[in-house]
Protein backbone atom coordinates (compact mmCIF):
# COMPACT_ATOMS: atom_id res chain seq x y z
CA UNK A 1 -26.50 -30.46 18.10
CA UNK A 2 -27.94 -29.43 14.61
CA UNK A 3 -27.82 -25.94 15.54
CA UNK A 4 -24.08 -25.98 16.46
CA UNK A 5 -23.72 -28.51 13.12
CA UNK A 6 -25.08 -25.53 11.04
CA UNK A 7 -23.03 -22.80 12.51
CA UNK A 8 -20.24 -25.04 11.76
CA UNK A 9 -21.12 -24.99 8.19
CA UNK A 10 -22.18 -21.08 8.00
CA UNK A 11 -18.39 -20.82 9.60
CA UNK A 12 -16.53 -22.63 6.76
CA UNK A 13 -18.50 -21.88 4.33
CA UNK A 14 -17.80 -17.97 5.23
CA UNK A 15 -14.04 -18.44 5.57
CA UNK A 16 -13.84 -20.15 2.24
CA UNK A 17 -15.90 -17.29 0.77
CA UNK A 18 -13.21 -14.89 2.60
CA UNK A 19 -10.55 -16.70 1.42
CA UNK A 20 -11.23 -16.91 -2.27
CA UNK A 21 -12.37 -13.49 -2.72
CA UNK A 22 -9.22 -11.87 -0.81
CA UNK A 23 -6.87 -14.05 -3.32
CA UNK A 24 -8.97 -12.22 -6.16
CA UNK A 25 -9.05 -9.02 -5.05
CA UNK A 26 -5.47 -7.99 -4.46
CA UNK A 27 -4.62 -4.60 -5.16
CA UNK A 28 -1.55 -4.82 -7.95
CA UNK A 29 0.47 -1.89 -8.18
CA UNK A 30 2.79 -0.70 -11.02
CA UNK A 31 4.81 2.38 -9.20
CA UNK A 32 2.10 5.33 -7.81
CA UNK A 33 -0.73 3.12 -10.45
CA UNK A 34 -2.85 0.31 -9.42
CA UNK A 35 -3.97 -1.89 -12.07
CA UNK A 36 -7.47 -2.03 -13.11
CA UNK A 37 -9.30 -4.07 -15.83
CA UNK A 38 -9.31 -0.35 -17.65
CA UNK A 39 -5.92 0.44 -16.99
CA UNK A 40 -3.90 2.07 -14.73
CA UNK A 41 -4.96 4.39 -12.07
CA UNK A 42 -2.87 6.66 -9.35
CA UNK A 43 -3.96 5.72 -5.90
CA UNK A 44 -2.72 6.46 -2.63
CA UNK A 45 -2.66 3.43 -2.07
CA UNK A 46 -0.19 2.55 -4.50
CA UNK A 47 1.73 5.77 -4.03
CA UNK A 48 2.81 4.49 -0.31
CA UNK A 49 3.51 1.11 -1.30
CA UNK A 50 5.96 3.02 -3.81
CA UNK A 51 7.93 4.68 -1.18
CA UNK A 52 8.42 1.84 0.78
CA UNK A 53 9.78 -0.24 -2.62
CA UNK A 54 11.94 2.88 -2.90
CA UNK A 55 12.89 3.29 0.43
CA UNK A 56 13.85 -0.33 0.67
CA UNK A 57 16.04 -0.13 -2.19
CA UNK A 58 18.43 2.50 -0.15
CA UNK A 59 18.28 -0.27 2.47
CA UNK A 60 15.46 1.19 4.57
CA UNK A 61 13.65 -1.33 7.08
CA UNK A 62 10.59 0.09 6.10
CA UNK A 63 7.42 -1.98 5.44
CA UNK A 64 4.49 -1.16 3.21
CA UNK A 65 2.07 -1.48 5.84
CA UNK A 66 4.23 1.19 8.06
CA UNK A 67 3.87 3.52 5.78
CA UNK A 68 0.18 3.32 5.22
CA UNK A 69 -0.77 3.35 8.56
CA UNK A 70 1.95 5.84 10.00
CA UNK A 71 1.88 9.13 8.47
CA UNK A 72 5.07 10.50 10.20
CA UNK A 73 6.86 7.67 8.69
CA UNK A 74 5.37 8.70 5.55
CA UNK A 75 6.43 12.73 5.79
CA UNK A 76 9.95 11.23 7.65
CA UNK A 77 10.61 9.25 4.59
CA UNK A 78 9.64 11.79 1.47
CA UNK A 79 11.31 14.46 3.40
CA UNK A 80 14.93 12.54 3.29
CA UNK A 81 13.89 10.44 0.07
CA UNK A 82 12.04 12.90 -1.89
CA UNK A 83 14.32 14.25 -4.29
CA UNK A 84 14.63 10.35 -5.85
CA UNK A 85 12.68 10.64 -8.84
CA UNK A 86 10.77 7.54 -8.27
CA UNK A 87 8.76 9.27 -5.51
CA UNK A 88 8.06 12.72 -7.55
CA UNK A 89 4.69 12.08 -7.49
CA UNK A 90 4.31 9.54 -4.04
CA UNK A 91 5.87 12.58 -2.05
CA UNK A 92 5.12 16.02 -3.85
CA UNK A 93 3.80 17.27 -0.88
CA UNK A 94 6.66 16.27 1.01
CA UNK A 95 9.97 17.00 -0.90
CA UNK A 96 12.50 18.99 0.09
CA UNK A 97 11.93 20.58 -2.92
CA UNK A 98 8.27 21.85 -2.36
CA UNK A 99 9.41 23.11 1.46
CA UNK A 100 12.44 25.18 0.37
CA UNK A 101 14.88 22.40 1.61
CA UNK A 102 18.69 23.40 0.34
């Protein structure tokens, strides 16, 4: 029984470790910039969550997380979006403009 007691404990005490640390670590993005404690800095990160705010706004049902982990949603979405100048630098390899697009 102590031995299953302690695992217990290793358990919670784990999760609450998990649990604080992920509520302090958040990634806060301003546009293509994440926030640092020495300013901003572009990430790709922050870049996708960018075109799915933007995309949103034109009443896209687009999540954050679909973009990040589906890169033809990504290309699909700068290649219609990309000439919005909120994604000039999220989707410069993508625009229209960079392909020749009319």
């Amino acid at each position: 029984m102590a031995r299953g007691t302690s695992f217990g404990s290793v358990v919670v005490a784990l999760l609450a470790i998990t649990w604080t640390t992920s509520a302090i670590s958040r990634v806060q993005c301003h546009g293509d910039f994440q926030v640092t404690i020495y300013g901003v800095i572009a990430t790709p990160y922050c870049e996708e969550e960018n075109i799915a705010v933007v995309a949103q706004s034109y009443g896209w049902r687009v999540t954050a997380s679909e973009i990040h982990n589906n890169p033809l949603k990504k290309v699909y979405t700068c290649q219609v979006l990309g000439r919005d100048t909120r994604l000039k630098g999220s989707c410069a390899g993508y625009s229209p403009d960079n392909y020749g697009g009319r």
